[in-house]
C-alpha atoms as a PDB file:
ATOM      1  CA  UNK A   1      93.311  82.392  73.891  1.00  0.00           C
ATOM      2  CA  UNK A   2      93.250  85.886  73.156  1.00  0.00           C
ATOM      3  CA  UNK A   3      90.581  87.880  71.856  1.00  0.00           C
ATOM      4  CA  UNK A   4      90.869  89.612  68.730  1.00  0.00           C
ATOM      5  CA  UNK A   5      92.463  92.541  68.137  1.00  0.00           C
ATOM      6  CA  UNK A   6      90.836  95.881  67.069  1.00  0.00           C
ATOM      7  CA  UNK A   7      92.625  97.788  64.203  1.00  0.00           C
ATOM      8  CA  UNK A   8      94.478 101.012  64.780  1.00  0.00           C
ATOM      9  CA  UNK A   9      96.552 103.700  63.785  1.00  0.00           C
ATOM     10  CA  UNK A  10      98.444 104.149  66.785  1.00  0.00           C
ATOM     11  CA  UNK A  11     101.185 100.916  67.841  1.00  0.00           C
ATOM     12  CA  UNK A  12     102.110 100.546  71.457  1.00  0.00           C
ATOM     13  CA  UNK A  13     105.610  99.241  71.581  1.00  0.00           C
ATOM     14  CA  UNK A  14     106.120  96.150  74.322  1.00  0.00           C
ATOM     15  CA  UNK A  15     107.794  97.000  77.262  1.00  0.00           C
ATOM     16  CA  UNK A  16     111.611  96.354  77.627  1.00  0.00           C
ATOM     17  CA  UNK A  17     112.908  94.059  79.924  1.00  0.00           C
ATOM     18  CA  UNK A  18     115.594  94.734  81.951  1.00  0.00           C
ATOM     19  CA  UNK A  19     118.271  92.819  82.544  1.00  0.00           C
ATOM     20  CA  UNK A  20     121.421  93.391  84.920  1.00  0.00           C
ATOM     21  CA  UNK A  21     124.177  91.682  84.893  1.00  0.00           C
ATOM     22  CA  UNK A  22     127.146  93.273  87.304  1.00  0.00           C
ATOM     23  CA  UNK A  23     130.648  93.120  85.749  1.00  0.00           C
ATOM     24  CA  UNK A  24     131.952  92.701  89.302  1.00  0.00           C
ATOM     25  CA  UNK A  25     131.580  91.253  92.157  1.00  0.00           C
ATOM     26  CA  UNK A  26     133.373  90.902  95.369  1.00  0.00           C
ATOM     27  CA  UNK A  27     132.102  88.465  97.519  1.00  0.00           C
ATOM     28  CA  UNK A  28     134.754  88.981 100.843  1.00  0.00           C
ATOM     29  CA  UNK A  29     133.205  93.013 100.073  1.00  0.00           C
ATOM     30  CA  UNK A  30     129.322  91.442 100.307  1.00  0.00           C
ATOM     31  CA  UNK A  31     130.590  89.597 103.674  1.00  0.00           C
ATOM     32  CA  UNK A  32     132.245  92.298 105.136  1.00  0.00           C
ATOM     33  CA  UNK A  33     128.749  94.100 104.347  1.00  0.00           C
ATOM     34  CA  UNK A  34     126.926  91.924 105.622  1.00  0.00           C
ATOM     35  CA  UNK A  35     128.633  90.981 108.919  1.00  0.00           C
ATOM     36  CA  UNK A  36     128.606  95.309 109.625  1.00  0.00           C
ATOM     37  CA  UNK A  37     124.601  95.197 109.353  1.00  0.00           C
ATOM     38  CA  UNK A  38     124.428  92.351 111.233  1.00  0.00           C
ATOM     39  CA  UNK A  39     126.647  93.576 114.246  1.00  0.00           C
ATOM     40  CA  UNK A  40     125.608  97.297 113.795  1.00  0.00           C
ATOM     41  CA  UNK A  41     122.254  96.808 115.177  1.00  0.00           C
ATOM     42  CA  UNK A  42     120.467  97.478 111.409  1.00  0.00           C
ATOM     43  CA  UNK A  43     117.646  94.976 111.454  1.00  0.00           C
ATOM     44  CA  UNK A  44     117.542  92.460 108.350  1.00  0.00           C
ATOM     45  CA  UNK A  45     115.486  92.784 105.463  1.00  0.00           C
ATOM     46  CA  UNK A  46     111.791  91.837 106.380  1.00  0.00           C
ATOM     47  CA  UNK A  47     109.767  88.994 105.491  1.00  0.00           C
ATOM     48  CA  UNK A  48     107.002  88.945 103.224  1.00  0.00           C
ATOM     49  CA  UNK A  49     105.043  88.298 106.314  1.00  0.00           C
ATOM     50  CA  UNK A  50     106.368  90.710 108.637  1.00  0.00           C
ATOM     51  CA  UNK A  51     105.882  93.787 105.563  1.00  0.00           C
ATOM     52  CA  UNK A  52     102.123  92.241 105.300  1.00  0.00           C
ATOM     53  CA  UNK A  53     101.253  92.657 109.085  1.00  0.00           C
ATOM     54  CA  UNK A  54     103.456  95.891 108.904  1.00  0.00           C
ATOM     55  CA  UNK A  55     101.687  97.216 106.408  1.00  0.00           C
ATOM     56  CA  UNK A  56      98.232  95.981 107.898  1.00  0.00           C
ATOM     57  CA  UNK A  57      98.833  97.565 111.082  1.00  0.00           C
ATOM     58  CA  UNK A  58      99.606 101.153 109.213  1.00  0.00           C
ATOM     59  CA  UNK A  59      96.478 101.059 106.649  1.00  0.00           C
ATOM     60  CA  UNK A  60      94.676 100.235 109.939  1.00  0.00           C
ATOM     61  CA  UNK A  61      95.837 102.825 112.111  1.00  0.00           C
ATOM     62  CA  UNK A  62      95.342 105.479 108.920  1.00  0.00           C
ATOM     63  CA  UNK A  63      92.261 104.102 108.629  1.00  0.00           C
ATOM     64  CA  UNK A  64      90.948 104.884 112.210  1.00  0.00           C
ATOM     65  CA  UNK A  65      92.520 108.312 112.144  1.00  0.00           C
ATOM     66  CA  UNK A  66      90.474 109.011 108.547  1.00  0.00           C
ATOM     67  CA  UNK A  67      87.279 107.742 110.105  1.00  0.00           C
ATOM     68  CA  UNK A  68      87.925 109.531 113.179  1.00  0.00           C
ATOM     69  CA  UNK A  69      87.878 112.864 111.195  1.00  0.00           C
ATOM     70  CA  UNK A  70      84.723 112.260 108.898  1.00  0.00           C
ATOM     71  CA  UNK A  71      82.884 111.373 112.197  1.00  0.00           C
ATOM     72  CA  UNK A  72      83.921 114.748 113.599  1.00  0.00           C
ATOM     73  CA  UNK A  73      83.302 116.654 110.596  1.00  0.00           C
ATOM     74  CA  UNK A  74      79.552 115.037 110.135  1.00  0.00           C
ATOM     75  CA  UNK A  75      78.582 116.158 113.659  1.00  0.00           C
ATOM     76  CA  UNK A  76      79.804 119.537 112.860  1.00  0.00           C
ATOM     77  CA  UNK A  77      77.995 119.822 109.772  1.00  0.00           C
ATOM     78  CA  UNK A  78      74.315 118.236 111.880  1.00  0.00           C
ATOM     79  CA  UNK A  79      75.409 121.123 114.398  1.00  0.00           C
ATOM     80  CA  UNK A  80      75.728 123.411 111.286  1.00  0.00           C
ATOM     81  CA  UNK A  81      72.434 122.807 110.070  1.00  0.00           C
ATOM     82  CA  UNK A  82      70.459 122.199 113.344  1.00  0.00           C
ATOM     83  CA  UNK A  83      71.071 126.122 114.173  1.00  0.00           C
ATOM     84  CA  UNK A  84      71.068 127.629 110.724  1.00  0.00           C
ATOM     85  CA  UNK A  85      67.445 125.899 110.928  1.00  0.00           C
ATOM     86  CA  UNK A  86      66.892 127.214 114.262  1.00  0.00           C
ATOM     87  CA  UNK A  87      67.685 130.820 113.436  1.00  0.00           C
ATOM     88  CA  UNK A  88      65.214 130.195 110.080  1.00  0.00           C
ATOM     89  CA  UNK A  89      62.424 128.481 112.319  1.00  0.00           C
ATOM     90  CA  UNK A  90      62.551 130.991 115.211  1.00  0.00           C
ATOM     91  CA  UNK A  91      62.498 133.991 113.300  1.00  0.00           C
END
């Protein structure tokens, strides 16, 4: 059940669907196609579960490479302020 709706001035329109429908189609063309990427060395449209541990292994290695730099830039903001309070402590 949906909850009630507030009134207003402004109307959102519903989204359209869209829906293709070729005119043509040449299935010897699609085979042909197909047999070329197959033969040619083009590797096959992945699986949900290979694009999952694809993309798992990229947000990971991203991931490491961001953390790596906010490590780096921490210790060179500690070394920052360790002198500037140096110089203020020692003079």
């Amino acid at each position: 059940m949906e909850p009630p709706k507030l009134p207003t001035i402004f109307k959102q329109g519903r989204a359209r669907n869209f829906n293709y429908q070729p005119l043509y189609y040449d299935e010897e063309k699609e085979r042909s196609e197909e047999l070329k990427r197959k033969y040619a060395g083009e590797p096959d449209k992945l699986t949900r579960e290979d694009f999952r541990s694809q993309l798992k292994a990229d947000w990971k290695k991203t991931r490491s490479r961001q953390v790596g730099s906010s490590n780096m830039r921490l210790v060179l903001i500690v070394i920052g302020l360790l002198l500037v309070s140096y110089l203020i402590i020692s003079s």
